[in-house]
Every structure is written in structure tokens, then in C-alpha cells.
Protein backbone atom coordinates (compact mmCIF):
# COMPACT_ATOMS: atom_id res chain seq x y z
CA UNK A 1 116.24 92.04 115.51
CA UNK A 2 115.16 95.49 114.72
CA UNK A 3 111.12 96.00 115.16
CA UNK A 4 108.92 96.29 112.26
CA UNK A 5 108.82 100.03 110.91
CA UNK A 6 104.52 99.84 110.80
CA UNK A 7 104.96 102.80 108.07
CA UNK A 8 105.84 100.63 105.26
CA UNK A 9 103.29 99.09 103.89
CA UNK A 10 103.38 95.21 103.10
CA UNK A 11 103.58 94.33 99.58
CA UNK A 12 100.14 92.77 98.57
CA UNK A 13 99.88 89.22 97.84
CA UNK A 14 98.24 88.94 94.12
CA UNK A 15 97.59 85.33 92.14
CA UNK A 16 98.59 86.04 88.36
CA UNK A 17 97.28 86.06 85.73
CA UNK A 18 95.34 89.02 86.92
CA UNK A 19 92.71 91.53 85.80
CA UNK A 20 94.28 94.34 86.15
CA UNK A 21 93.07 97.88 85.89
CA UNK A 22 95.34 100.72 84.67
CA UNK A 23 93.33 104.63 85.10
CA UNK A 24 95.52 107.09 82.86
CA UNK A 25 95.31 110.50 82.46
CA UNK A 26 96.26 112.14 79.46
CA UNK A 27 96.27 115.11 77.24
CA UNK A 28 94.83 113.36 73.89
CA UNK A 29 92.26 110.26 74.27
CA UNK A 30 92.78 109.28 70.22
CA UNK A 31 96.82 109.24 70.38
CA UNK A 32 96.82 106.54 74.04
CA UNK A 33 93.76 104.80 72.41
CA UNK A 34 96.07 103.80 69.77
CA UNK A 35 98.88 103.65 71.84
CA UNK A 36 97.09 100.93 74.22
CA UNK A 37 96.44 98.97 70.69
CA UNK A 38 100.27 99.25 69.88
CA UNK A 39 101.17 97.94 73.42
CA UNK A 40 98.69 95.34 73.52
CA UNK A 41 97.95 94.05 70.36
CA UNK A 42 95.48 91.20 70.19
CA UNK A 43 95.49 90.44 73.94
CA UNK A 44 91.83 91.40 74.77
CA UNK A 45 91.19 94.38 76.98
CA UNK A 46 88.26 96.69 77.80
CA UNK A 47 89.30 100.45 77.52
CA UNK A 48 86.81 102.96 78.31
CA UNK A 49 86.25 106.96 78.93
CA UNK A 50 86.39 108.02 82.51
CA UNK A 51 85.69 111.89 83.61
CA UNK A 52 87.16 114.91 81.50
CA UNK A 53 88.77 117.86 83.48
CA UNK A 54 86.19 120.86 83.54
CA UNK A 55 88.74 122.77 81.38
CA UNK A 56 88.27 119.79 78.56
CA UNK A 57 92.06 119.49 78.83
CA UNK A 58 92.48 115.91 80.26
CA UNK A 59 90.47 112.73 80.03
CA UNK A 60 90.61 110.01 82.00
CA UNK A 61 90.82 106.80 80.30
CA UNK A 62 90.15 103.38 82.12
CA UNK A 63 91.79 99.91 80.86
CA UNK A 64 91.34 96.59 81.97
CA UNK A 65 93.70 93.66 81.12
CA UNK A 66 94.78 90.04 82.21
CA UNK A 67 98.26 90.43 83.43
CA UNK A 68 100.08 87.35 83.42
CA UNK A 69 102.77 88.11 85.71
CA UNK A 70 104.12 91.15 87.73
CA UNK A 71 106.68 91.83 84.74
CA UNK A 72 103.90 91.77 82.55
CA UNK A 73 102.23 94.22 85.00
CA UNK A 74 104.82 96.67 85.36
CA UNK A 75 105.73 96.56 81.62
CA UNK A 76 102.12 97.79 80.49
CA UNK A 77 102.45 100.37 83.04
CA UNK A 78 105.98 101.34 81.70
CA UNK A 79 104.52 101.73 78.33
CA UNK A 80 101.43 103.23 78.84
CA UNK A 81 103.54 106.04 80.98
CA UNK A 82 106.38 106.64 78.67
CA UNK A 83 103.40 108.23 75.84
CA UNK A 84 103.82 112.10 75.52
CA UNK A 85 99.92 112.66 75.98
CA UNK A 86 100.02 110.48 79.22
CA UNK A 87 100.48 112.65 82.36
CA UNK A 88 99.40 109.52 84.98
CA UNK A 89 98.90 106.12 85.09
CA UNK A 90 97.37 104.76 88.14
């Protein structure tokens, strides 16, 4: 048996559903503001302003959801990335 390689990092154990928080940095804070409503509908979610780049150019948004599952997860993360104004999601 091969040893463990101690570089990789164990996948974290997390109990769904979730509140999961999502920071994205974009270009345009009205155009993902809507786009979060369009992903997320009715399912209730706290989205707030984070910092702006000294420039003015990006803002940071911050959104908090209940994830029910790690698809669930990774498909708001999908969406919220795949926006033109989007540059990050973390």
C-alpha cells in the first residue's frame, strides 16, 4: 500500500442541507443581483454588498443559501459562474 501523499487535502465532511456562502466578484452588481433571483427563485437567501475595488470596477457581492445537497451546491456555483459580469465565485 502506497503511503498517504499529506499534500492532498481531505475532502471535508459537511451535513446537508447547508448554509452555504457563495463571495462573487463581478463587473456589474444590478445584472448578478438579478441573476441570483433567476437561479434561485423563491428559495430564501441573504445577498449582500461586500468591498468595491478602489478603481470602482468590481464589487464583491456576498450570498448565503441552504444547500440541500452537494449537487445543489455545485449547481448554484455553476450558475452563478457561468454570468458574463461574474469574474469569481468563491
Amino acid at each position: 500500500m502506497a503511503p498517504e501523499d499529506e499534500s492532498t487535502p481531505e475532502k471535508p465532511e459537511i451535513s446537508y442541507p447547508a448554509e452555504w456562502s457563495y463571495r462573487i466578484v463581478c463587473s456589474s452588481e444590478e445584472e448578478v443581483r438579478a441573476h441570483v433571483l433567476a437561479i434561485l427563485g423563491d428559495l430564501e437567501h441573504e445577498l449582500s454588498v461586500g468591498r468595491a475595488s478602489s478603481g470602482g470596477k468590481y464589487v464583491t457581492l456576498n450570498l448565503k443559501v441552504v444547500v440541500a445537497d452537494e449537487e445543489h451546491r455545485l449547481k448554484i456555483y455553476e450558475h452563478l459562474a457561468s454570468h458574463d459580469a461574474v469574474r469569481m465565485v468563491l
